[in-house]
PDB file of N, CA and C in Angstrom:
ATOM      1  N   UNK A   1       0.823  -1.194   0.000  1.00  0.00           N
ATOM      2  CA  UNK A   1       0.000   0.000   0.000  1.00  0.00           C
ATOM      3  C   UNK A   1       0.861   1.248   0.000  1.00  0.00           C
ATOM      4  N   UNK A   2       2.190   0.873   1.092  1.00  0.00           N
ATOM      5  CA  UNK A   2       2.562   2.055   1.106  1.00  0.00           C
ATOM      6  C   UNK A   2       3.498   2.969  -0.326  1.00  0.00           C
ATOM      7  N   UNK A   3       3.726   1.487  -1.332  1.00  0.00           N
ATOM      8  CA  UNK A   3       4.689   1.586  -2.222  1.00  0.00           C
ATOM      9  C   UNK A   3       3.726   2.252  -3.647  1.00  0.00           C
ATOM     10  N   UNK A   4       2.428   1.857  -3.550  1.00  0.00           N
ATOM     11  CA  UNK A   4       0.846   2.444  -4.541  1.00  0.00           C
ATOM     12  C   UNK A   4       0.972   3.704  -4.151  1.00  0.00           C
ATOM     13  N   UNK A   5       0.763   4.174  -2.694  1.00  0.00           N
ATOM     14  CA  UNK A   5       0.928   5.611  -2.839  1.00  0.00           C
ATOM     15  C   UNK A   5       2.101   6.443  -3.398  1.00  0.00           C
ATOM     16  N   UNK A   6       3.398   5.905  -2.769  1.00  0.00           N
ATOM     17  CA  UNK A   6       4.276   6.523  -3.006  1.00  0.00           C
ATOM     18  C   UNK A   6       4.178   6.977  -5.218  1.00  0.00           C
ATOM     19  N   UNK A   7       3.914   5.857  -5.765  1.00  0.00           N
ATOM     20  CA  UNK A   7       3.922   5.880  -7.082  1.00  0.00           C
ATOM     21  C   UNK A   7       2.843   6.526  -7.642  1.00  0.00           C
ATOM     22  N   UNK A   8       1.934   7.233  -6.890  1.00  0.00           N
ATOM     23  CA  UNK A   8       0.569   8.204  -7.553  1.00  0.00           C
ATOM     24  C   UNK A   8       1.503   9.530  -7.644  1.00  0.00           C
ATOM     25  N   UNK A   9       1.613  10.110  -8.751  1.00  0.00           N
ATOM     26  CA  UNK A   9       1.837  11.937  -8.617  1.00  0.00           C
ATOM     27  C   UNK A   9       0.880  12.165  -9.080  1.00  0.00           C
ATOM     28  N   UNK A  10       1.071  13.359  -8.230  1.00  0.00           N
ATOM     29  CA  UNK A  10      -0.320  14.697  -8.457  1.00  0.00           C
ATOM     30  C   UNK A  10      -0.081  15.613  -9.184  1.00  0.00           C
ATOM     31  N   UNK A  11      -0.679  16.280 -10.141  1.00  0.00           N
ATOM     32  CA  UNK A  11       0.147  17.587 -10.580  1.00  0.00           C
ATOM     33  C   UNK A  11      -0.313  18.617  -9.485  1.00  0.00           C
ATOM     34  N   UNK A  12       0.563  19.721  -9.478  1.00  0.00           N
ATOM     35  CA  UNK A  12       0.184  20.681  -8.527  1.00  0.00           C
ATOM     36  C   UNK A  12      -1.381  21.476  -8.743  1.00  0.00           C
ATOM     37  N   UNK A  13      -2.010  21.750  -9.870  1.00  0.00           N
ATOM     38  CA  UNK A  13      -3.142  22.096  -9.996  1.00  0.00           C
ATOM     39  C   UNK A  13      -3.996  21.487 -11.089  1.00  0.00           C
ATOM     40  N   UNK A  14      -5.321  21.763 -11.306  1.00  0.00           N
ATOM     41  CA  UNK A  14      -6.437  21.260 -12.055  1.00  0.00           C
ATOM     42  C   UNK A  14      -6.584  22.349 -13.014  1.00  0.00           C
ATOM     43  N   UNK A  15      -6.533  22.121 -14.506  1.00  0.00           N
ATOM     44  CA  UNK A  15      -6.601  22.920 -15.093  1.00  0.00           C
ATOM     45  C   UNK A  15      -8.383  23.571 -15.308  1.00  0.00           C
ATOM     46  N   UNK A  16      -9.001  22.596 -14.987  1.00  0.00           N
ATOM     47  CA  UNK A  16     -10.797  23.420 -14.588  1.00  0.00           C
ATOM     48  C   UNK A  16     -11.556  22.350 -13.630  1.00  0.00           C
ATOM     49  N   UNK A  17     -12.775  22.631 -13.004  1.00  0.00           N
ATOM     50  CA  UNK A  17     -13.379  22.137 -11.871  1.00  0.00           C
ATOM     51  C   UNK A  17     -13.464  20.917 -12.401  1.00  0.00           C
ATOM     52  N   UNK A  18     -13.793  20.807 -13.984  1.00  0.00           N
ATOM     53  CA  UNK A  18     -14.225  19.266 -13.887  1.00  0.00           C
ATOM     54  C   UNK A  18     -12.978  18.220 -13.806  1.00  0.00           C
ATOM     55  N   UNK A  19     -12.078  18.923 -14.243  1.00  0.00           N
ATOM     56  CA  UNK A  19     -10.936  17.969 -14.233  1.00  0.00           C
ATOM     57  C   UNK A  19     -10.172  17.701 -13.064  1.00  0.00           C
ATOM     58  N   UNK A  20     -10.555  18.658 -11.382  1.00  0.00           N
ATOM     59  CA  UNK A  20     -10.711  17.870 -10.335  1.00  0.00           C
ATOM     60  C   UNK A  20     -11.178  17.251 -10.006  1.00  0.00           C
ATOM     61  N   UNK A  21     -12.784  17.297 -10.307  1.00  0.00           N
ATOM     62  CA  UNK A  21     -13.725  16.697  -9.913  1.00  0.00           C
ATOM     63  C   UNK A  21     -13.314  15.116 -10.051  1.00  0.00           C
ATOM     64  N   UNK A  22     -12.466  15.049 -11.636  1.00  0.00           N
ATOM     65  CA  UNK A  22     -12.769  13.866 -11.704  1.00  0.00           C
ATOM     66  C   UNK A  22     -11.178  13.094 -10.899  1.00  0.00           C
ATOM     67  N   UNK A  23     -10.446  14.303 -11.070  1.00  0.00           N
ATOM     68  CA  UNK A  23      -9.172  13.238  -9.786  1.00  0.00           C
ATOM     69  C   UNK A  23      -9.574  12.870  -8.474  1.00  0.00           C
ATOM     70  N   UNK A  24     -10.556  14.036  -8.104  1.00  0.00           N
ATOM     71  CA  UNK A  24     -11.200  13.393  -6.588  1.00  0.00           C
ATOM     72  C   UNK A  24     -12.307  11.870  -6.785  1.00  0.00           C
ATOM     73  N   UNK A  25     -12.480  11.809  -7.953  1.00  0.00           N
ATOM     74  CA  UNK A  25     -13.133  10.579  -7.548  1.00  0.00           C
ATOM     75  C   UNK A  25     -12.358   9.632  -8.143  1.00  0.00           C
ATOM     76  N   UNK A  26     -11.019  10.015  -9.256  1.00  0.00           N
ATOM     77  CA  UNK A  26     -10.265   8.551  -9.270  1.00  0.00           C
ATOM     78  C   UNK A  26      -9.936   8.422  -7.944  1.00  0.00           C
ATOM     79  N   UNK A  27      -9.332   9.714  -7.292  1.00  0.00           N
ATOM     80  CA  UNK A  27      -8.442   9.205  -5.915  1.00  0.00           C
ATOM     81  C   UNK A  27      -9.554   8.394  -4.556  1.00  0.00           C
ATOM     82  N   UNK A  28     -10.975   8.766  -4.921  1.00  0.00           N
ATOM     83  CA  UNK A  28     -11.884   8.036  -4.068  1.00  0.00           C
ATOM     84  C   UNK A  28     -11.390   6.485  -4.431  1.00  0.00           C
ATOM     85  N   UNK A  29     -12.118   6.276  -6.023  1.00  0.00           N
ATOM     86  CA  UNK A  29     -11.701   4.712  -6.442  1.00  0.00           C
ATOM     87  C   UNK A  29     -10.683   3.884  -5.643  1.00  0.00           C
ATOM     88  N   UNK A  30      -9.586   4.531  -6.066  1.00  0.00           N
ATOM     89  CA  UNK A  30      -8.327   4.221  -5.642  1.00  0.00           C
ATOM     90  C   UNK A  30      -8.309   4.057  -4.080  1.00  0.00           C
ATOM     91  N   UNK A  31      -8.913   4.739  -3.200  1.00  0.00           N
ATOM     92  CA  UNK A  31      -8.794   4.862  -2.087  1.00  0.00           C
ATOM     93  C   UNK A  31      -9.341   3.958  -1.604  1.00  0.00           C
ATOM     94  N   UNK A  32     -10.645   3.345  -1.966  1.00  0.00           N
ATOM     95  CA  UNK A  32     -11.375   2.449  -1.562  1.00  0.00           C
ATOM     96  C   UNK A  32     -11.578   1.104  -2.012  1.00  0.00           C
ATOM     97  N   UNK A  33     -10.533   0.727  -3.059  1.00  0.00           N
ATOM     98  CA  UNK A  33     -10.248   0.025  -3.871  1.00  0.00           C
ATOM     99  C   UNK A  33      -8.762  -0.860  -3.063  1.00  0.00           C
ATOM    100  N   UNK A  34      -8.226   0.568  -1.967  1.00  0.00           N
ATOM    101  CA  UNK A  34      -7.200   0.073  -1.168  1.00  0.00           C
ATOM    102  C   UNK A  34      -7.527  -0.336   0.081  1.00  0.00           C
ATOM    103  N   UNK A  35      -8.620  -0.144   0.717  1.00  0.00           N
ATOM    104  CA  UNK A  35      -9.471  -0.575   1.684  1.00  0.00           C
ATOM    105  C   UNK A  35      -8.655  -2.120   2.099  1.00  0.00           C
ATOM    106  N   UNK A  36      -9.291  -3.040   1.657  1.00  0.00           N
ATOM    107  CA  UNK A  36      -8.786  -4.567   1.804  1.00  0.00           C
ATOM    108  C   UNK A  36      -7.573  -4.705   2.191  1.00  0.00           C
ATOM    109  N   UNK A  37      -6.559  -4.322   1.561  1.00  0.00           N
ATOM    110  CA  UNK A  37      -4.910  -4.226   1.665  1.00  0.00           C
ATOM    111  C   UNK A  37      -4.380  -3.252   3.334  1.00  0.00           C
ATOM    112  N   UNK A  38      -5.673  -2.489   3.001  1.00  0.00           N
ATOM    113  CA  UNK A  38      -5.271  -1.462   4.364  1.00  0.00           C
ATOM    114  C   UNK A  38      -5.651  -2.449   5.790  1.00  0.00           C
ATOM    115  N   UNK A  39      -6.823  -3.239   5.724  1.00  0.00           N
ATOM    116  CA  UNK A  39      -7.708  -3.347   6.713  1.00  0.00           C
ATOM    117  C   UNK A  39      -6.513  -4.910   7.086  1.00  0.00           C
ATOM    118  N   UNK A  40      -5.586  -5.506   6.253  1.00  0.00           N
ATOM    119  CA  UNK A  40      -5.289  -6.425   6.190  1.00  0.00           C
ATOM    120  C   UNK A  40      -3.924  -6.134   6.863  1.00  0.00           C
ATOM    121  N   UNK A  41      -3.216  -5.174   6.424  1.00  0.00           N
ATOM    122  CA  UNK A  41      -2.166  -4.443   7.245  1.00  0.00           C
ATOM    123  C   UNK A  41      -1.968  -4.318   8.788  1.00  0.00           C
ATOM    124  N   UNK A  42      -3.145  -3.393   9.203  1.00  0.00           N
ATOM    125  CA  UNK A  42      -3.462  -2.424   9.891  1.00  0.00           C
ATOM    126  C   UNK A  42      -4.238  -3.834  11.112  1.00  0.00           C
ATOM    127  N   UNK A  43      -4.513  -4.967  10.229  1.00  0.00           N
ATOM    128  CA  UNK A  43      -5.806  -5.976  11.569  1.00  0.00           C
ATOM    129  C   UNK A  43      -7.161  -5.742  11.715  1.00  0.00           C
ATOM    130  N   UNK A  44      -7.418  -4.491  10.886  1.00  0.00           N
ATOM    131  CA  UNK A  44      -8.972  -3.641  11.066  1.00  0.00           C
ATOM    132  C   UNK A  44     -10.002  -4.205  10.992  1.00  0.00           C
ATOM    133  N   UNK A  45      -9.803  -5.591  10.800  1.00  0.00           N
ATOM    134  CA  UNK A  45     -11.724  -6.134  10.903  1.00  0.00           C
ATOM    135  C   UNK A  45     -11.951  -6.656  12.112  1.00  0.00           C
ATOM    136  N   UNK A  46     -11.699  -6.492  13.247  1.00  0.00           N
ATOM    137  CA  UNK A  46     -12.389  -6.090  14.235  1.00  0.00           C
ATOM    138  C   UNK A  46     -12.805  -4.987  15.032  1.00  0.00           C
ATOM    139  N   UNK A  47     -12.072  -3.953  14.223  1.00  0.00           N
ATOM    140  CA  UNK A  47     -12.307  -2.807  14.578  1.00  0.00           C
ATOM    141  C   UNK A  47     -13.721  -2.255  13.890  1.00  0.00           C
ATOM    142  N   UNK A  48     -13.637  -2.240  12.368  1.00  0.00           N
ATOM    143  CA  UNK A  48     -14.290  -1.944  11.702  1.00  0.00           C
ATOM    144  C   UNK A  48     -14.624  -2.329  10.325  1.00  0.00           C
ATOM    145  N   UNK A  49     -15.680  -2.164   9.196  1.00  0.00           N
ATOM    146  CA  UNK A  49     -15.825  -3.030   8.431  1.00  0.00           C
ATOM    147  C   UNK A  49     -15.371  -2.001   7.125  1.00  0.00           C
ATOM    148  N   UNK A  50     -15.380  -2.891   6.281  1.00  0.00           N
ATOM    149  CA  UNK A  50     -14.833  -2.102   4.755  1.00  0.00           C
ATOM    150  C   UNK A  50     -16.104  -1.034   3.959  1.00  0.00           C
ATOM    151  N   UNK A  51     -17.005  -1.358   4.396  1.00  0.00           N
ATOM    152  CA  UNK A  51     -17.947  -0.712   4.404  1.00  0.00           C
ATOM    153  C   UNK A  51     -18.743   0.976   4.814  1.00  0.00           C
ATOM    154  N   UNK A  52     -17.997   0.777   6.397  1.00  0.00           N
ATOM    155  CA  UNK A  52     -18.086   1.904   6.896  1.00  0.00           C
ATOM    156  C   UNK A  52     -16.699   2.616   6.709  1.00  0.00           C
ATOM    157  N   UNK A  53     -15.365   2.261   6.353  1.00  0.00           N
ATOM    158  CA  UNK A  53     -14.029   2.524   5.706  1.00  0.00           C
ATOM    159  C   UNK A  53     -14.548   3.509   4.536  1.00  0.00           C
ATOM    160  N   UNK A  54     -15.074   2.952   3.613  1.00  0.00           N
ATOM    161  CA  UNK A  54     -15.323   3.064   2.106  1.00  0.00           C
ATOM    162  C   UNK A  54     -16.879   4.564   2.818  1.00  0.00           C
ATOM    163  N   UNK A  55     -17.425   4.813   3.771  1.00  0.00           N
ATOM    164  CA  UNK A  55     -18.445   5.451   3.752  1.00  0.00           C
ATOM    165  C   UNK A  55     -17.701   6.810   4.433  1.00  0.00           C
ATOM    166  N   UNK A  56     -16.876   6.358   5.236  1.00  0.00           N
ATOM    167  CA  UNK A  56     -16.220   7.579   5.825  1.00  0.00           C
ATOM    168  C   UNK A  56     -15.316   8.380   4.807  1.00  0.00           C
ATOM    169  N   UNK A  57     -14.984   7.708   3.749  1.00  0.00           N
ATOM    170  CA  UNK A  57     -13.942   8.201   2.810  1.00  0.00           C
ATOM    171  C   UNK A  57     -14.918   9.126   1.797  1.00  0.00           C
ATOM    172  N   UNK A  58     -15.946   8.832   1.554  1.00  0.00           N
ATOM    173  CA  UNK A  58     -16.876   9.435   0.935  1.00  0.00           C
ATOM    174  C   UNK A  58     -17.258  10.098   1.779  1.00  0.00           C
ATOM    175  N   UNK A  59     -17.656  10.718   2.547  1.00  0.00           N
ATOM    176  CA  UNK A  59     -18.327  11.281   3.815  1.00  0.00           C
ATOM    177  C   UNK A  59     -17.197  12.581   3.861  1.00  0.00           C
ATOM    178  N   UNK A  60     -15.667  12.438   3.988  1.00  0.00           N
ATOM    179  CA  UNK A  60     -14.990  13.102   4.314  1.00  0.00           C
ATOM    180  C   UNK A  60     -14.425  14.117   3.052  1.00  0.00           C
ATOM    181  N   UNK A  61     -15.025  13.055   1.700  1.00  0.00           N
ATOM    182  CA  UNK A  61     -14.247  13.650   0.005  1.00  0.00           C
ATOM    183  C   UNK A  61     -16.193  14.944   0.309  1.00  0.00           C
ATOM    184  N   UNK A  62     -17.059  14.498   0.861  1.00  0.00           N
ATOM    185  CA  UNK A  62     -18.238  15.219   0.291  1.00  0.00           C
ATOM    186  C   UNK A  62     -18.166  16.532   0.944  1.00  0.00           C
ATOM    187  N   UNK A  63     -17.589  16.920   1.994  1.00  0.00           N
ATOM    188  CA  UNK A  63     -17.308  17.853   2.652  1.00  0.00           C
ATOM    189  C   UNK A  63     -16.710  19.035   2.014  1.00  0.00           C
ATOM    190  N   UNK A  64     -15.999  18.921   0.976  1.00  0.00           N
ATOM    191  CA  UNK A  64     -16.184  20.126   0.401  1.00  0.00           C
ATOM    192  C   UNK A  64     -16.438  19.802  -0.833  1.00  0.00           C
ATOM    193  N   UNK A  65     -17.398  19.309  -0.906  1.00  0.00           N
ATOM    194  CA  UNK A  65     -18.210  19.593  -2.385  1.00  0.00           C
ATOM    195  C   UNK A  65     -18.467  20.798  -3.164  1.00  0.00           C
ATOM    196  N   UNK A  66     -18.353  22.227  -2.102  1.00  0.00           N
ATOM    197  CA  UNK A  66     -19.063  23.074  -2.050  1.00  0.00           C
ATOM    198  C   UNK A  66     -18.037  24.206  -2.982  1.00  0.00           C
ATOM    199  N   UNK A  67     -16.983  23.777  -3.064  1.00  0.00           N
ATOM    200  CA  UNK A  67     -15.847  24.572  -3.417  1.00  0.00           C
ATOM    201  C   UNK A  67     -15.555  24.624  -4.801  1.00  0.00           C
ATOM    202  N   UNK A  68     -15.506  25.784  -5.429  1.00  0.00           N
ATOM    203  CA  UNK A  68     -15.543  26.044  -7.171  1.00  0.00           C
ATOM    204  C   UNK A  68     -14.428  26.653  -7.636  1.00  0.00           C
ATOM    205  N   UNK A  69     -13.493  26.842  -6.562  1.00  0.00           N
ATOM    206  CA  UNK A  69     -12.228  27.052  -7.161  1.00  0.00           C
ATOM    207  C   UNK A  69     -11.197  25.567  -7.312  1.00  0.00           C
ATOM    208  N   UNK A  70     -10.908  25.863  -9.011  1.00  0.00           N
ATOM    209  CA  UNK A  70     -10.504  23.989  -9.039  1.00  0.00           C
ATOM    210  C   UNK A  70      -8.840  24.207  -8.828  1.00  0.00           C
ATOM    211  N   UNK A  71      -7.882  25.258  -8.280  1.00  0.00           N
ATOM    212  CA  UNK A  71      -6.664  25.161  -7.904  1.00  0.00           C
ATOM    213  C   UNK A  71      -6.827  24.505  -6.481  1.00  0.00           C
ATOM    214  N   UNK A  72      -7.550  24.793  -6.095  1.00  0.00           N
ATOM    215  CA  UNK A  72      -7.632  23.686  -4.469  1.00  0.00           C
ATOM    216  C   UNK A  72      -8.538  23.335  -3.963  1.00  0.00           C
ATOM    217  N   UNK A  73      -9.606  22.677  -5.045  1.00  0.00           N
ATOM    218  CA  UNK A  73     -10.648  21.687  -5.319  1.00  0.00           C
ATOM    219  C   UNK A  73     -10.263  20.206  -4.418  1.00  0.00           C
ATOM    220  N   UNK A  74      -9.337  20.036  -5.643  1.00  0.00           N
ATOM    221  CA  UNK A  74      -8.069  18.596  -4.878  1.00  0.00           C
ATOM    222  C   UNK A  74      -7.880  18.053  -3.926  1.00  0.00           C
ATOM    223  N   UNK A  75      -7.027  18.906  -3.306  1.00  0.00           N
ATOM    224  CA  UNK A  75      -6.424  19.304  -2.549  1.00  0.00           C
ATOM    225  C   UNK A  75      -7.325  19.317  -1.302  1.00  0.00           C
ATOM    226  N   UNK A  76      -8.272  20.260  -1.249  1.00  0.00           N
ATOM    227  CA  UNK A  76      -9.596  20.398  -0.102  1.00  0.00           C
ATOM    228  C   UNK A  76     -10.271  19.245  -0.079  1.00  0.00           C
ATOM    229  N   UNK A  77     -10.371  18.611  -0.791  1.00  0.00           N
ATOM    230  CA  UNK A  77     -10.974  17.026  -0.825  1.00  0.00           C
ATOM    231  C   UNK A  77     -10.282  16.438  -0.228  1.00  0.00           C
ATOM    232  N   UNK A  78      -9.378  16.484  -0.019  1.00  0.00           N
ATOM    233  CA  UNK A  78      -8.525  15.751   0.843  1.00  0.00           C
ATOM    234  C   UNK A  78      -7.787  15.853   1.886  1.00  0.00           C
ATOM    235  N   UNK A  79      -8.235  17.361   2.413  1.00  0.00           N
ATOM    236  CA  UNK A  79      -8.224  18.274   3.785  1.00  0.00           C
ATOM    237  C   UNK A  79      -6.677  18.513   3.970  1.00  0.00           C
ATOM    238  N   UNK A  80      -6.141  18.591   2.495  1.00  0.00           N
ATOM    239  CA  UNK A  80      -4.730  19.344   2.819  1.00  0.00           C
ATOM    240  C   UNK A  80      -4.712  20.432   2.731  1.00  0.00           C
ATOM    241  N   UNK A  81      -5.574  21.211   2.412  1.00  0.00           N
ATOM    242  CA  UNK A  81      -5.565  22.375   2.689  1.00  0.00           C
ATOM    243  C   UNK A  81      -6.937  23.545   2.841  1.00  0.00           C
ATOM    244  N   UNK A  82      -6.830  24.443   3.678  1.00  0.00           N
ATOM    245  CA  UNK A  82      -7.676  24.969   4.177  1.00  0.00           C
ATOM    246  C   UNK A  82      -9.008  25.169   3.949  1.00  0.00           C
ATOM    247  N   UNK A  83      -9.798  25.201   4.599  1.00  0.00           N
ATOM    248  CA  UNK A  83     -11.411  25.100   4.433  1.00  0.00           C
ATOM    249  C   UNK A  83     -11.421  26.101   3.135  1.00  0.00           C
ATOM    250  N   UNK A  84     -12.941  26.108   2.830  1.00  0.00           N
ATOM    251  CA  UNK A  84     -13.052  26.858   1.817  1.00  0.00           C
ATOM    252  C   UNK A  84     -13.376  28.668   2.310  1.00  0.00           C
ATOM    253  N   UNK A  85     -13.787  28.638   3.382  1.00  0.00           N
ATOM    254  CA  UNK A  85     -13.555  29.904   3.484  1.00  0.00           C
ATOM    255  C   UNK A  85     -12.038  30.812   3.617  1.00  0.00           C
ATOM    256  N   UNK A  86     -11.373  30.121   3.406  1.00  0.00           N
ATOM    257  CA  UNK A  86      -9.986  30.104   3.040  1.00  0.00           C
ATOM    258  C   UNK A  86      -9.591  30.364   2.344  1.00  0.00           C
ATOM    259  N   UNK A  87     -10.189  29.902   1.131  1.00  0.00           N
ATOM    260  CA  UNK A  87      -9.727  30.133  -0.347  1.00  0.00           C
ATOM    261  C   UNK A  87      -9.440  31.219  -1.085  1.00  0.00           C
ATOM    262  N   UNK A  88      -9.243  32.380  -0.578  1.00  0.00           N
ATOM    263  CA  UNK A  88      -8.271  33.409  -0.896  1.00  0.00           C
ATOM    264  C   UNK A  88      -7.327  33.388  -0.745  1.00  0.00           C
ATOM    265  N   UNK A  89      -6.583  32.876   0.208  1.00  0.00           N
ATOM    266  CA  UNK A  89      -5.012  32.678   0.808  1.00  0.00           C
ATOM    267  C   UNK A  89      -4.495  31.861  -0.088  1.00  0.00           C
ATOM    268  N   UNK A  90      -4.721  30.821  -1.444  1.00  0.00           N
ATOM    269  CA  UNK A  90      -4.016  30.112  -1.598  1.00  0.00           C
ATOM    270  C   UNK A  90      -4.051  30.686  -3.246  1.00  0.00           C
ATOM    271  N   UNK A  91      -4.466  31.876  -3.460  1.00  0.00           N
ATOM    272  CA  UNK A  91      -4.303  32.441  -4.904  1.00  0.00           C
ATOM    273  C   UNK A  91      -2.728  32.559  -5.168  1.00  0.00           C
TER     274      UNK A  91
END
């Protein structure tokens, strides 16, 4: 898992909303697609199920749905960087 991440690059920005839109949901795919490998690592099925894994990851990408600037669309999907009322600071 840890060697899949290391081998994803990001480019630093989205050239328009839709073309974050759609890295935030390869990187969902991907994310939840790594679920199994993680939960298998980590011992997690007694903690918790792949299910609620895979719901929190969506739960946490939907949180800023709300955001229409696509330089840190990405990025905010994935709470690296600042809320969206924020989003002046990172022009």
């Amino acid at each position: 898992m840890a060697f899949t991440l290391r081998s994803v690059k990001v480019p630093p920005n989205s050239a328009s909303l839709e073309e974050a839109r759609s890295r935030v949901f390869d990187f969902f795919r991907q994310a939840c697609r790594s679920i199994p490998t993680i939960m298998d690592i980590y011992n997690l099925d007694d903690v918790v199920t792949k299910s609620e894994l895979c719901s929190f990851i969506s739960s946490e990408t939907r949180k800023n749905s709300h955001v229409t600037n696509p330089k840190i669309y990405f990025m905010s999907c994935l709470h690296c960087a600042p809320s969206s009322d924020q989003e002046g600071d990172w022009k």
